[in-house]
N, C-alpha and C. Protein backbone atom coordinates (compact mmCIF):
# COMPACT_ATOMS: atom_id res chain seq x y z
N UNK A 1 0.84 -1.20 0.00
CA UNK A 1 0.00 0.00 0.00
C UNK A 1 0.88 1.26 0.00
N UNK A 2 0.63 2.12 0.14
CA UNK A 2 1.24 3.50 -0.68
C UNK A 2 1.83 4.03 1.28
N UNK A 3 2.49 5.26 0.80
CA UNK A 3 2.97 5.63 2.27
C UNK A 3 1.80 6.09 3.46
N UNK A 4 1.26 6.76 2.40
CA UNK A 4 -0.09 7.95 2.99
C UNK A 4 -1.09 7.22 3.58
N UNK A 5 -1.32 6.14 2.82
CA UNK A 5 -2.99 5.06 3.63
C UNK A 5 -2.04 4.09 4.61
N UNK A 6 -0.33 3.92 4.61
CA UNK A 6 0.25 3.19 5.66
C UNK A 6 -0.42 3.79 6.90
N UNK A 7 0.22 5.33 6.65
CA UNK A 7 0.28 6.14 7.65
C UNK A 7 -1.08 6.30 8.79
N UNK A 8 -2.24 6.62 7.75
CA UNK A 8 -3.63 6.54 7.89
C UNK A 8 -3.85 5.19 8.88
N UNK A 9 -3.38 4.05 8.44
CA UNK A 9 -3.54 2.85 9.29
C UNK A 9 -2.88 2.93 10.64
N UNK A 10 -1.49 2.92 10.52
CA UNK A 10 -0.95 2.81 11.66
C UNK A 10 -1.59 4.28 12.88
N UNK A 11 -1.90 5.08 12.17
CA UNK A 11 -2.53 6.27 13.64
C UNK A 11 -4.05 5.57 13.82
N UNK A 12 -4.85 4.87 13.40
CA UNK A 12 -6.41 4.40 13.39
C UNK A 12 -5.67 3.38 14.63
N UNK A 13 -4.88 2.65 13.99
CA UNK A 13 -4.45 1.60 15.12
C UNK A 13 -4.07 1.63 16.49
N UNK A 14 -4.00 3.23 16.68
CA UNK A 14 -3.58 3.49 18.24
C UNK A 14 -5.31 3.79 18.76
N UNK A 15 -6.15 3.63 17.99
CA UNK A 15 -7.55 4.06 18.59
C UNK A 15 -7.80 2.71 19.15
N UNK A 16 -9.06 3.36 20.53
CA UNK A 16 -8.81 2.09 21.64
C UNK A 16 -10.07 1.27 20.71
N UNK A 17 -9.15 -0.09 20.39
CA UNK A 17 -10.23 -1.28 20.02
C UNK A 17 -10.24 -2.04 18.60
N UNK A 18 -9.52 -0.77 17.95
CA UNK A 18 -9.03 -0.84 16.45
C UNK A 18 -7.65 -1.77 16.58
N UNK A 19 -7.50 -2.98 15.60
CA UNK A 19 -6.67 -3.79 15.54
C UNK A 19 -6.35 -3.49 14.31
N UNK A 20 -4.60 -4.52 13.61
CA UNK A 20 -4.14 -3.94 12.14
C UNK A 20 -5.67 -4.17 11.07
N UNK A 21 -6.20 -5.21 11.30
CA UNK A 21 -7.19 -5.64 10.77
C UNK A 21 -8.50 -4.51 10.68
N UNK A 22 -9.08 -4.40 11.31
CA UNK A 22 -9.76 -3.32 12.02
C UNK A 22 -9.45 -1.73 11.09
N UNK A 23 -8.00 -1.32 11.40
CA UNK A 23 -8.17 -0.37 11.20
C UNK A 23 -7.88 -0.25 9.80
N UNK A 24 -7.07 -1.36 9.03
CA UNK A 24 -7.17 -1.49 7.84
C UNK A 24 -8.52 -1.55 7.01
N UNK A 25 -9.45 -2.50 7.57
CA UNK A 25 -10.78 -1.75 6.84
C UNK A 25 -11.42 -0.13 6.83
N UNK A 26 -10.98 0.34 8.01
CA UNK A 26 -11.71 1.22 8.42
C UNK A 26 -11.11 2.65 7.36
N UNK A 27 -9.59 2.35 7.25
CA UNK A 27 -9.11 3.16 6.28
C UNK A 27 -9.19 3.22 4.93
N UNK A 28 -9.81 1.97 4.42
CA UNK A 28 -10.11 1.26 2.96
C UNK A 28 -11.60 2.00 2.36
N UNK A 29 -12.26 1.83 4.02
CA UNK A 29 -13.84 2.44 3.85
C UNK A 29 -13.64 3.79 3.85
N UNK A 30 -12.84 4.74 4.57
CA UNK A 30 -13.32 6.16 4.16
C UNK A 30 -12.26 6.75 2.89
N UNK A 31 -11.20 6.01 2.52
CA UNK A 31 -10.42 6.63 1.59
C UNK A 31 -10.53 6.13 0.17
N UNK A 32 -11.29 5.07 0.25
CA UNK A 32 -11.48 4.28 -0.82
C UNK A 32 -13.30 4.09 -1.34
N UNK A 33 -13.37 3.76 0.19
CA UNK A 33 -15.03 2.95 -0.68
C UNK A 33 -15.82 4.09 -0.61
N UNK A 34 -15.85 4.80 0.15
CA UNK A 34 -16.43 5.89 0.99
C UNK A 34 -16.00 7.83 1.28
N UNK A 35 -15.32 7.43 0.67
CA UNK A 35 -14.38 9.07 0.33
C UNK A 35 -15.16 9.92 0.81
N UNK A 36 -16.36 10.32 0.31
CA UNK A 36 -17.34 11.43 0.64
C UNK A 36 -17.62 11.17 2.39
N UNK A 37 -17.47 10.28 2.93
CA UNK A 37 -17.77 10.34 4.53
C UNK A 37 -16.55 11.12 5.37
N UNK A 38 -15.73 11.25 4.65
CA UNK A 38 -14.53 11.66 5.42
C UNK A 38 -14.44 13.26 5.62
N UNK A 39 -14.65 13.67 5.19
CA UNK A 39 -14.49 15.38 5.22
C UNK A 39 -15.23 15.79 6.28
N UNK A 40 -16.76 15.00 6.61
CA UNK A 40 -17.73 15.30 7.26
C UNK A 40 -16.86 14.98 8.84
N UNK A 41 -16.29 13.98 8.70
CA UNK A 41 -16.12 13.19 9.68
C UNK A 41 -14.60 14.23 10.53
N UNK A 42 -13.59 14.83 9.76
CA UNK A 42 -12.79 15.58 9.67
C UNK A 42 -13.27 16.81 10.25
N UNK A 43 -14.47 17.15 10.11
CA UNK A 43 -14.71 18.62 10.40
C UNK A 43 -15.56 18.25 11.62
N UNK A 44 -16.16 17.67 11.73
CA UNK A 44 -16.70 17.17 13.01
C UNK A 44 -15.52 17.18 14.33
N UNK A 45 -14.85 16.20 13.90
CA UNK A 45 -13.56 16.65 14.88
C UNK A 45 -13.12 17.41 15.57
N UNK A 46 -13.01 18.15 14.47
CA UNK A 46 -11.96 19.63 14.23
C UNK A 46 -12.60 20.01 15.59
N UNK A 47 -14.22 20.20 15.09
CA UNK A 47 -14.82 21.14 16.17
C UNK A 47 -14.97 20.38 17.44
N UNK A 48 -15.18 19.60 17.30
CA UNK A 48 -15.39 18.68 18.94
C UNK A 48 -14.25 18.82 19.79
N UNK A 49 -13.41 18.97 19.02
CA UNK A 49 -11.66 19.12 20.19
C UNK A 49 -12.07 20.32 20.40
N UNK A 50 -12.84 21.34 19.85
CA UNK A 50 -12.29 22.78 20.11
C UNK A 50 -13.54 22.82 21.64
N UNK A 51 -14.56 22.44 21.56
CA UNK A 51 -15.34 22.76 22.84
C UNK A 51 -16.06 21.96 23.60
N UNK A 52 -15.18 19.96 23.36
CA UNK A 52 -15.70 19.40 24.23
C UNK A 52 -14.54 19.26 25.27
N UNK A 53 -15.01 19.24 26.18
CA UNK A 53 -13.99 19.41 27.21
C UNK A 53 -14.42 18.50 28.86
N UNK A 54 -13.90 18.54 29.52
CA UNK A 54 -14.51 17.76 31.15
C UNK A 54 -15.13 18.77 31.90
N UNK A 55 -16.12 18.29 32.48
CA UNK A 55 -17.59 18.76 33.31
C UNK A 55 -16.36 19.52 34.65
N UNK A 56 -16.45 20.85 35.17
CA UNK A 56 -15.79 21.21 36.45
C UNK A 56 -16.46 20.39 37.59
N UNK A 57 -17.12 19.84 37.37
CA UNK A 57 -18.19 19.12 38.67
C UNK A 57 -17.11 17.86 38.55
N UNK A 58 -17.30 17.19 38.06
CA UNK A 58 -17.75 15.24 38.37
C UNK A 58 -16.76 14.56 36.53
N UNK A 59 -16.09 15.30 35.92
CA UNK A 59 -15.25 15.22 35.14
C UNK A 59 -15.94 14.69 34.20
N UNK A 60 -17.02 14.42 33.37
CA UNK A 60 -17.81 14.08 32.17
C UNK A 60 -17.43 14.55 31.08
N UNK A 61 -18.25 14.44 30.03
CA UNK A 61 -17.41 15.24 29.26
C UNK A 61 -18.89 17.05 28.59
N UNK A 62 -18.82 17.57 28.06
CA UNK A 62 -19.55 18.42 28.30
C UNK A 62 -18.98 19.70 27.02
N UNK A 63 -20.20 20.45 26.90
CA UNK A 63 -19.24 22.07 25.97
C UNK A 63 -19.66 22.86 26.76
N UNK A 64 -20.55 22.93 27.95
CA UNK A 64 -20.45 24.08 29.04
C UNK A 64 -19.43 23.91 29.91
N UNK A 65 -19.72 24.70 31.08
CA UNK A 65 -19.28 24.55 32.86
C UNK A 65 -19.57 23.10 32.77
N UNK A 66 -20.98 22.59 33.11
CA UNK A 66 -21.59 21.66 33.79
C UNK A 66 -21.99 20.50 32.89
N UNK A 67 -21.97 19.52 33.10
CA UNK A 67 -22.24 18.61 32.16
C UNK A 67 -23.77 18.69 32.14
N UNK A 68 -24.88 17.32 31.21
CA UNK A 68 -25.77 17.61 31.46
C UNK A 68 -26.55 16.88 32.75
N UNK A 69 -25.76 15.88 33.46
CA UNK A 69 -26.20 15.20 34.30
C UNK A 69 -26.22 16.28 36.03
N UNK A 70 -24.34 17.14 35.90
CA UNK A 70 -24.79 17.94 37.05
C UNK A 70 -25.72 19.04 36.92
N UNK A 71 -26.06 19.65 35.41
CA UNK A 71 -27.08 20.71 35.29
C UNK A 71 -28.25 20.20 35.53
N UNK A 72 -28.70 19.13 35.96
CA UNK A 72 -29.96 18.39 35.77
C UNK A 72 -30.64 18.38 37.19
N UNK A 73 -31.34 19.41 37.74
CA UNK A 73 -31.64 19.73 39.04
C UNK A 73 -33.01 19.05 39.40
N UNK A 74 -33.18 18.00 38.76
CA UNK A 74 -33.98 16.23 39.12
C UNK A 74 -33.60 15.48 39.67
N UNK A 75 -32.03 15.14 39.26
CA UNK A 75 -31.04 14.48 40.15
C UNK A 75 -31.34 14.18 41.14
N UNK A 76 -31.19 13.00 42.26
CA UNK A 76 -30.66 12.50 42.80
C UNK A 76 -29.99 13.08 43.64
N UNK A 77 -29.38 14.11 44.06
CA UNK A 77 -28.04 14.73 44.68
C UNK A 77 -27.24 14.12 45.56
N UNK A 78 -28.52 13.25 46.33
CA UNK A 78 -27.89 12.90 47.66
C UNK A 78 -26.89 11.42 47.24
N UNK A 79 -26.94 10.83 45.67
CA UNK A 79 -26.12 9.17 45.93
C UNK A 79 -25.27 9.81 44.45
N UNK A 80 -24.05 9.65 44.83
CA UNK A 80 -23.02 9.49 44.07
C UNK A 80 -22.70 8.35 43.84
N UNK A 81 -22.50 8.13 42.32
CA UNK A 81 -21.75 6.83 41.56
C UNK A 81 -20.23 7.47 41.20
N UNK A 82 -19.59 6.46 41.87
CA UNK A 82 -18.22 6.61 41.15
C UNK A 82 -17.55 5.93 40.05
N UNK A 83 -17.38 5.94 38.86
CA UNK A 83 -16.57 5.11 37.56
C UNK A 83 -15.68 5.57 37.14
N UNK A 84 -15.09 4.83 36.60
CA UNK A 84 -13.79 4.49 36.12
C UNK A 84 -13.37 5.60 35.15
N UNK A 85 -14.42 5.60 33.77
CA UNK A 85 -13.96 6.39 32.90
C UNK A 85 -15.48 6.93 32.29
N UNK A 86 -15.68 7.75 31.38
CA UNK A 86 -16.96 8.13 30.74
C UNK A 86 -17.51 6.67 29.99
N UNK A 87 -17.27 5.97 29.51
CA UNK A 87 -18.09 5.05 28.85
C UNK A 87 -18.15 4.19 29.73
N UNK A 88 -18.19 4.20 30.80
CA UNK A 88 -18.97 3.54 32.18
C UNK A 88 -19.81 4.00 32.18
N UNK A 89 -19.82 5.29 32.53
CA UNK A 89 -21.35 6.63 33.13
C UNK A 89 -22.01 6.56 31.98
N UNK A 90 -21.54 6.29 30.72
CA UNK A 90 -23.14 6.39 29.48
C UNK A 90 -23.74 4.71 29.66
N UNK A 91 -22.49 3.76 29.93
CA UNK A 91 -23.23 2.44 29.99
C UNK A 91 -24.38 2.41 31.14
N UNK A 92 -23.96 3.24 32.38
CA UNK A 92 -24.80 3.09 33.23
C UNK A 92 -26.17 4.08 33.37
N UNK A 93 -26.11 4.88 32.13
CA UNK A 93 -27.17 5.56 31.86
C UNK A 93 -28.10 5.43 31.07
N UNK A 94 -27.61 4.37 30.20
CA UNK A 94 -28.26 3.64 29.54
C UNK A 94 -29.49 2.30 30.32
N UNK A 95 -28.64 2.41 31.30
CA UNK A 95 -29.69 1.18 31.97
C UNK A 95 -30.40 1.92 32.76
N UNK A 96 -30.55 2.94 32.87
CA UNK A 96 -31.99 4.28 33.84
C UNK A 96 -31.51 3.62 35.28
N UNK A 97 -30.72 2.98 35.81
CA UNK A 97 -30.39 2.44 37.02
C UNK A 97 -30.16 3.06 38.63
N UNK A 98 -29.50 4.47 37.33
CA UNK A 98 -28.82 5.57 38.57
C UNK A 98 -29.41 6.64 38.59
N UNK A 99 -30.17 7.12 39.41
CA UNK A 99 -30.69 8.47 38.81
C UNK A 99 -30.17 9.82 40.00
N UNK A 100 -28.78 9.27 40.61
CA UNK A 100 -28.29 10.38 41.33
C UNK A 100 -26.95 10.74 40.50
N UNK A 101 -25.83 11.70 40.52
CA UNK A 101 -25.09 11.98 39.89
C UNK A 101 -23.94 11.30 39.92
N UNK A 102 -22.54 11.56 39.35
CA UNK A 102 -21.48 10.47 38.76
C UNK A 102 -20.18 11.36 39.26
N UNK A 103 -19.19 11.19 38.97
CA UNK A 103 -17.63 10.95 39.35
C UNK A 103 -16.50 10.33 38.63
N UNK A 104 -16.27 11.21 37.95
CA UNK A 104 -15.30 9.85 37.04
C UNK A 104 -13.99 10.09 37.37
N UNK A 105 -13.38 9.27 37.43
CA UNK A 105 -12.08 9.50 38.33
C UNK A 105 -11.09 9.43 36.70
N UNK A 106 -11.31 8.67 35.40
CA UNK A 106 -9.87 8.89 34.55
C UNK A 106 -9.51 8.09 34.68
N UNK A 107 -9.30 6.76 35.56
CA UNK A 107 -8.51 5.62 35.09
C UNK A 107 -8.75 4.88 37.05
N UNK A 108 -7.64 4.32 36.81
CA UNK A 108 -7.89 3.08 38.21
C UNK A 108 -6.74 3.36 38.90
N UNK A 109 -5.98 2.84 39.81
CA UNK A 109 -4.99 2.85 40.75
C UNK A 109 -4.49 1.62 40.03
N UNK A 110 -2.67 1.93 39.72
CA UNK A 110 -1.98 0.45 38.62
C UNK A 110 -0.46 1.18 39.08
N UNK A 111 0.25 0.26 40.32
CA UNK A 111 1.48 0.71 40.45
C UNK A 111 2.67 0.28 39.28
N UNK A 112 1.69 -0.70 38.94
CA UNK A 112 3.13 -1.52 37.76
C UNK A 112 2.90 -0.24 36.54
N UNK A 113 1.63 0.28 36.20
CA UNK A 113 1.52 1.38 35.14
C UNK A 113 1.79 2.74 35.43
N UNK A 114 2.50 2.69 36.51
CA UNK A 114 2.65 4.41 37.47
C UNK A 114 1.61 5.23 37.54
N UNK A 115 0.03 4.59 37.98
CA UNK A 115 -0.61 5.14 37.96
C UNK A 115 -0.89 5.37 39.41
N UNK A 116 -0.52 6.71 40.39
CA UNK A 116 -1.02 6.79 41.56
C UNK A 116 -2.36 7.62 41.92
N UNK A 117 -2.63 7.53 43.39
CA UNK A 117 -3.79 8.88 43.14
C UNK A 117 -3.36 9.71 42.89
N UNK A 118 -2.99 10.58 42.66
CA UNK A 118 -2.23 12.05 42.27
C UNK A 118 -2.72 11.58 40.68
N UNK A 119 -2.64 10.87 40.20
CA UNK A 119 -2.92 10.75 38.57
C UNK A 119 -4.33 10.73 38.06
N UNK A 120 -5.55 10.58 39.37
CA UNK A 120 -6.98 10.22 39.21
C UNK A 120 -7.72 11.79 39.51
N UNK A 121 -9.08 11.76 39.17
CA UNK A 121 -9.90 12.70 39.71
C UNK A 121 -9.74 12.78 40.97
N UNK A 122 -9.29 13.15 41.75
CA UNK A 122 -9.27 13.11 43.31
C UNK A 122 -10.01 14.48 44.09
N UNK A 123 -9.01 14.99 43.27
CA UNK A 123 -9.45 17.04 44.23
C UNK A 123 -10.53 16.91 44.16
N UNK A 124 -11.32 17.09 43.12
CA UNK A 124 -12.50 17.92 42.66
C UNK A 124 -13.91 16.65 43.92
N UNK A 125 -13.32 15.24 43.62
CA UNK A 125 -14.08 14.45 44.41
C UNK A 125 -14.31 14.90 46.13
N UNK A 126 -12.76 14.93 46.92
CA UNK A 126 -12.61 15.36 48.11
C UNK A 126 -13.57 16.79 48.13
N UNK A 127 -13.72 17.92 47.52
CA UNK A 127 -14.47 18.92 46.96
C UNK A 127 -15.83 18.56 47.45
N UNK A 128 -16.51 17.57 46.60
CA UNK A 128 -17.60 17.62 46.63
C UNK A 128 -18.10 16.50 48.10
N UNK A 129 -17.79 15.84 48.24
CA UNK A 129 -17.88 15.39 49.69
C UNK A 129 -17.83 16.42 50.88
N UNK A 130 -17.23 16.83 50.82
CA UNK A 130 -17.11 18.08 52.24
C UNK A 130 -18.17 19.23 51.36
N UNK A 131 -18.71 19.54 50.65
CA UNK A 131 -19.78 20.70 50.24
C UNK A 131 -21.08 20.23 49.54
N UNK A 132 -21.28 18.85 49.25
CA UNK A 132 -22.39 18.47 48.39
C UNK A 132 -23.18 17.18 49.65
N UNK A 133 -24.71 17.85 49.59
CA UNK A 133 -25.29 16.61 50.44
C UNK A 133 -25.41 15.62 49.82
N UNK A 134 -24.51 14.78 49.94
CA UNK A 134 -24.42 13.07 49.50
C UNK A 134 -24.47 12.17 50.93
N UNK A 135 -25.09 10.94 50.67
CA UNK A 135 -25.28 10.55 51.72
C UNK A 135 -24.99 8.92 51.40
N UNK A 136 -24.46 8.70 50.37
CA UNK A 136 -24.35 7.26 49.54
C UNK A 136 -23.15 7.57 48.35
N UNK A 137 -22.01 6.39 48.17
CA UNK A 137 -21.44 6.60 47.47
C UNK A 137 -21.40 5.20 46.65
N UNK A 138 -21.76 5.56 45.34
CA UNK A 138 -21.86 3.69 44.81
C UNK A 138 -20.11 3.56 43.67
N UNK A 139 -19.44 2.73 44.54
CA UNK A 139 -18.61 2.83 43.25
C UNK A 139 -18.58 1.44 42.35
N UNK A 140 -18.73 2.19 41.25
CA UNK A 140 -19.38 1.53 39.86
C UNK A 140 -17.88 1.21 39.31
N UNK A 141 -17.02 0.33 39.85
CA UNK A 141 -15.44 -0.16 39.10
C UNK A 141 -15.76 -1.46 38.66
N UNK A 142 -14.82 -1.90 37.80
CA UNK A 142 -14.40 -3.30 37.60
C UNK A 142 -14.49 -4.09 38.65
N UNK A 143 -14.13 -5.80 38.51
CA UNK A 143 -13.94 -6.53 39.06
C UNK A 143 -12.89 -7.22 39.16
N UNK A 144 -11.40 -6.54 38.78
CA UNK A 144 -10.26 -7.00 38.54
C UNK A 144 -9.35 -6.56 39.89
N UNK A 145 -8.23 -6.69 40.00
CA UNK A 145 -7.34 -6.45 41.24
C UNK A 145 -6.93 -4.96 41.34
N UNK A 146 -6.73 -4.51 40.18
CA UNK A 146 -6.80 -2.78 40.09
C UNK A 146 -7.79 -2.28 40.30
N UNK A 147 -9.02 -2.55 40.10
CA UNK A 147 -10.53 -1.93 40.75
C UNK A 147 -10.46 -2.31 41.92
N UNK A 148 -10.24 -3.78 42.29
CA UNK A 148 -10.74 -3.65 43.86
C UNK A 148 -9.69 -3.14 44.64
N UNK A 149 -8.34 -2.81 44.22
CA UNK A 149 -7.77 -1.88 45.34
C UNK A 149 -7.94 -0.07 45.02
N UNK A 150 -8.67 0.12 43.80
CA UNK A 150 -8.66 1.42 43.78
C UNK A 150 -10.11 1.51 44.88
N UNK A 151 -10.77 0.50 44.80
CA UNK A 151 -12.20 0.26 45.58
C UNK A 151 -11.89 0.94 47.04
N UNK A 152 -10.83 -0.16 47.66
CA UNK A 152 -9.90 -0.07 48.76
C UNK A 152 -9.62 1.47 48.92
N UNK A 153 -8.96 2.05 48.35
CA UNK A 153 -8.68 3.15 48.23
C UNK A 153 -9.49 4.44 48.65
N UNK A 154 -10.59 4.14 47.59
CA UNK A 154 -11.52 5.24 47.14
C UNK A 154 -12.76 5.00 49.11
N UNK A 155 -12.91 3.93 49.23
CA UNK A 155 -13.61 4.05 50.54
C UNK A 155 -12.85 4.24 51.86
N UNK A 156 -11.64 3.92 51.20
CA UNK A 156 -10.67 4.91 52.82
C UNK A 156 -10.46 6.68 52.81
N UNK A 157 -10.84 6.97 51.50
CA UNK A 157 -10.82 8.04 51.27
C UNK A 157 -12.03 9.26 51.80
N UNK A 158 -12.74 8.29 51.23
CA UNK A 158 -13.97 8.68 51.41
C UNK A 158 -14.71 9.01 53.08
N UNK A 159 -14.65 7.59 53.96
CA UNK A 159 -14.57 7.49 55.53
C UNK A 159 -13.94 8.38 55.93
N UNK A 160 -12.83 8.87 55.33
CA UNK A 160 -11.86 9.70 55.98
C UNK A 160 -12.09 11.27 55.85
N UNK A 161 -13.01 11.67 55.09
CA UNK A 161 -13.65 12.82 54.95
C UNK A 161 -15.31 12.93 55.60
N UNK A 162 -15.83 11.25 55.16
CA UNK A 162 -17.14 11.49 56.21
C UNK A 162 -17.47 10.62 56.59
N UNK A 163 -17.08 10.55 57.56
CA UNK A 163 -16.85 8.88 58.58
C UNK A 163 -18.37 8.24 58.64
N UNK A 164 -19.80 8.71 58.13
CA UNK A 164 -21.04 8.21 58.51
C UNK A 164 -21.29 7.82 57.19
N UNK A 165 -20.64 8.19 55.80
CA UNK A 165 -20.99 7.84 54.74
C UNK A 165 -21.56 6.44 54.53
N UNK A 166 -22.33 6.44 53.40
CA UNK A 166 -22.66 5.06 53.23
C UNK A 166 -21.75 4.62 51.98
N UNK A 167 -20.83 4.06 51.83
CA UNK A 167 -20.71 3.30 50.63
C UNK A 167 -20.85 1.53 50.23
N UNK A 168 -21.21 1.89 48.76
CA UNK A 168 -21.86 0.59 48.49
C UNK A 168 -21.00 0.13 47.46
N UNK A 169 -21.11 -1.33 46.67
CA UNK A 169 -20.24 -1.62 45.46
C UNK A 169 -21.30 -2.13 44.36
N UNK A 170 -21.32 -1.83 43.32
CA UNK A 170 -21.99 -2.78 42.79
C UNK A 170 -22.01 -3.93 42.78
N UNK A 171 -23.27 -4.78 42.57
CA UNK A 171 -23.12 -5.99 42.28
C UNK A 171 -22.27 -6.95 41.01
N UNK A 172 -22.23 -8.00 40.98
CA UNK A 172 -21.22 -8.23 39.35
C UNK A 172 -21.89 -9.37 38.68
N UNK A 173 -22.59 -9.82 37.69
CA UNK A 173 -22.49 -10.68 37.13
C UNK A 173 -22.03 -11.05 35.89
N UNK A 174 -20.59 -10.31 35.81
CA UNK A 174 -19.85 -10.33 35.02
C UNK A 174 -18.48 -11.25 34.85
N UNK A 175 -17.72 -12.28 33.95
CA UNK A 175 -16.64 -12.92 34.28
C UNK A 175 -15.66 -12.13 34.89
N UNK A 176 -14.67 -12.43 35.16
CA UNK A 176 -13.46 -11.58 36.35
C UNK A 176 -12.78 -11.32 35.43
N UNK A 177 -12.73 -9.51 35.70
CA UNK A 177 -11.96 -8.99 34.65
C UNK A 177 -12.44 -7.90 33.54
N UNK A 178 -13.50 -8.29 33.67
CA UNK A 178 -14.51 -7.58 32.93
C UNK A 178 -14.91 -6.17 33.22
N UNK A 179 -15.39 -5.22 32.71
CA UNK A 179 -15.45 -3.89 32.60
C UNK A 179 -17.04 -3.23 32.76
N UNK A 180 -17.52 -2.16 33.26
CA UNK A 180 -18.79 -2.19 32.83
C UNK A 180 -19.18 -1.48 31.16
N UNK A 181 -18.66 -1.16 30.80
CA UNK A 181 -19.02 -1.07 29.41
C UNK A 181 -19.33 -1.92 28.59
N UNK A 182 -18.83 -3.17 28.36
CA UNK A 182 -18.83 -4.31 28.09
C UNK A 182 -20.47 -4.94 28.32
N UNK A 183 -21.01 -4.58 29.25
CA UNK A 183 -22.05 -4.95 30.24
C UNK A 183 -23.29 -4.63 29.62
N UNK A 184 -24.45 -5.76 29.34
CA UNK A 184 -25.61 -5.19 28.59
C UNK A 184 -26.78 -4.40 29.69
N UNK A 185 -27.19 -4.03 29.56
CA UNK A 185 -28.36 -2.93 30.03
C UNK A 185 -28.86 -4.15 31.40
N UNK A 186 -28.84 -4.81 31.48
CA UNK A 186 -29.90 -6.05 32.13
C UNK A 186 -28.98 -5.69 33.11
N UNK A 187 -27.70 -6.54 32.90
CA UNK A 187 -27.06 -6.71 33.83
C UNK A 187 -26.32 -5.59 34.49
N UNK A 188 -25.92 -4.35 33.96
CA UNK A 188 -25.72 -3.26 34.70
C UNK A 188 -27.42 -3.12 35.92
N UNK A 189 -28.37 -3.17 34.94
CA UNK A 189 -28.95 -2.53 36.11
C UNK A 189 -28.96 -3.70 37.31
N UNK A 190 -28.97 -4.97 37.25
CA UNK A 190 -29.21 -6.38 38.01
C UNK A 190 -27.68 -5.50 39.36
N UNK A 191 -26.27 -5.27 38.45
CA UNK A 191 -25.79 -4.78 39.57
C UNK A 191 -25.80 -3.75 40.17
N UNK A 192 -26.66 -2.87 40.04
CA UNK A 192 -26.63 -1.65 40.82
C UNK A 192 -27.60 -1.86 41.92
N UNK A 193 -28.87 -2.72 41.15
CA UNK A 193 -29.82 -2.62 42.19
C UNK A 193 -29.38 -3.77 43.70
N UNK A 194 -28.18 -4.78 43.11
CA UNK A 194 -27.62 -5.33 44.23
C UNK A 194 -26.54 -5.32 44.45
N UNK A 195 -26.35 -3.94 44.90
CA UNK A 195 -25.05 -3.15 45.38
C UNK A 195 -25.21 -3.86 47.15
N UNK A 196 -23.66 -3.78 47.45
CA UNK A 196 -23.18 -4.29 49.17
C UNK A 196 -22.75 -3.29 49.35
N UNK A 197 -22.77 -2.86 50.78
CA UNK A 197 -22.39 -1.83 51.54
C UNK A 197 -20.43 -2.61 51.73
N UNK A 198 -19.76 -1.71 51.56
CA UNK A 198 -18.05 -1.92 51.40
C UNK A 198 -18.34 -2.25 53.02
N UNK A 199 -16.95 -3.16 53.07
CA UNK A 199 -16.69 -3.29 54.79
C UNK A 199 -17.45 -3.94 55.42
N UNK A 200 -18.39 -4.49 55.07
CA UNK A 200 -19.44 -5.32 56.20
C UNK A 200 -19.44 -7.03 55.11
C-alpha cells in the first residue's frame, strides 16, 4: 500500500479497540469505498476538540461549565456513583439504574503502570464530599485487582472525609476482569440494584 494510507492505518491503530485488521478496513472504507464520509467526519472533529472538554463538577465530558447530568436539578443529589472512565457513566445511563449523579475519576490505581492517586480525579471528588449533600457513594469499578484496590482506596478516602458515609459496590455478574461497558443494560442494572455496603 502507498505511504499515505500506511500512515492513515498505523494512527487508526492506536484508537482504543481498532486492531491492524480493524483499522485497515476502516481506512479502505473512508479513503477508498467511501471518500465522501470523510471530510464530514474531519470537520466534526476539528470542532469537537475545540469545545468538548470535562464537566468542572464530576469530570464528564460536556461544551459548558456543567455537564448535562450535574445541570440536571432532578437528580438524585444525595447518591453518588463513582466510575472508572466516561463510557462507564453512558453504559450506566443507559440502563436508567442511577438516577443520582457520577464521578469519574480517569482511570484506576496500577502501580506496575505508574498510575497513583495524584494521577486520578481526586481534588474535585474530596471537593464535593465536604460541600455536596451526599449521603451514599456507589462505586461503579471493575472486578479485577486494580478496581478492587482502587475500591480499597476510594472508601478509605472517602470514611476519611465522612466517617457516617454510606458506601456501596456494585453488584457483578460479570466474568473476572470484565469492565462495565462491556455490560448489557440487564445486567448493569441487576448490579446496581444489588449493590453491598463496602466493609461489612
Amino acid at each position: 500500500m502507498t505511504p499515505h494510507f500506511e500512515k492513515v492505518r498505523q494512527l487508526l491503530r492506536q484508537l482504543p479497540g481498532l486492531g491492524h485488521r480493524s483499522a485497515e478496513r476502516l481506512a479502505l472504507f473512508l479513503l477508498v469505498e467511501k471518500p465522501e464520509k470523510l471530510q464530514p467526519i474531519i470537520e466534526a472533529l476539528e470542532q469537537a476538540s475545540k469545545v468538548v472538554h470535562r464537566c468542572a463538577r464530576c469530570g464528564s465530558l460536556t461544551e459548558t461549565d456543567l455537564c448535562e447530568v450535574c445541570a440536571d436539578v432532578k437528580r438524585e443529589s444525595h447518591s453518588l456513583c463513582i466510575v472508572e472512565q466516561v463510557p462507564d457513566l453512558m453504559a450506566i445511563e443507559r440502563s436508567q439504574a442511577h438516577r443520582g449523579t457520577y464521578h469519574v475519576l480517569h482511570g484506576r490505581l496500577s502501580p506496575i503502570n505508574g498510575v497513583g492517586p495524584d494521577n486520578l480525579n481526586l481534588n474535585s471528588l474530596e471537593k464535593r464530599l465536604q460541600t455536596e449533600p451526599i449521603t451514599e457513594v456507589v462505586l461503579a469499578l471493575g472486578n479485577d485487582i486494580e478496581a478492587e484496590a482502587t475500591c480499597h482506596y476510594l472508601h478509605e478516602l472517602i470514611l476519611g472525609i465522612q466517617p457516617k458515609m454510606k458506601v456501596s459496590r456494585i453488584g457483578f455478574g460479570l466474568p473476572s476482569g470484565s469492565g462495565l461497558t462491556f455490560a448489557d443494560v440487564a445486567t448493569l442494572r441487576s448490579a446496581l440494584e444489588g449493590r453491598r455496603n463496602v466493609g461489612t
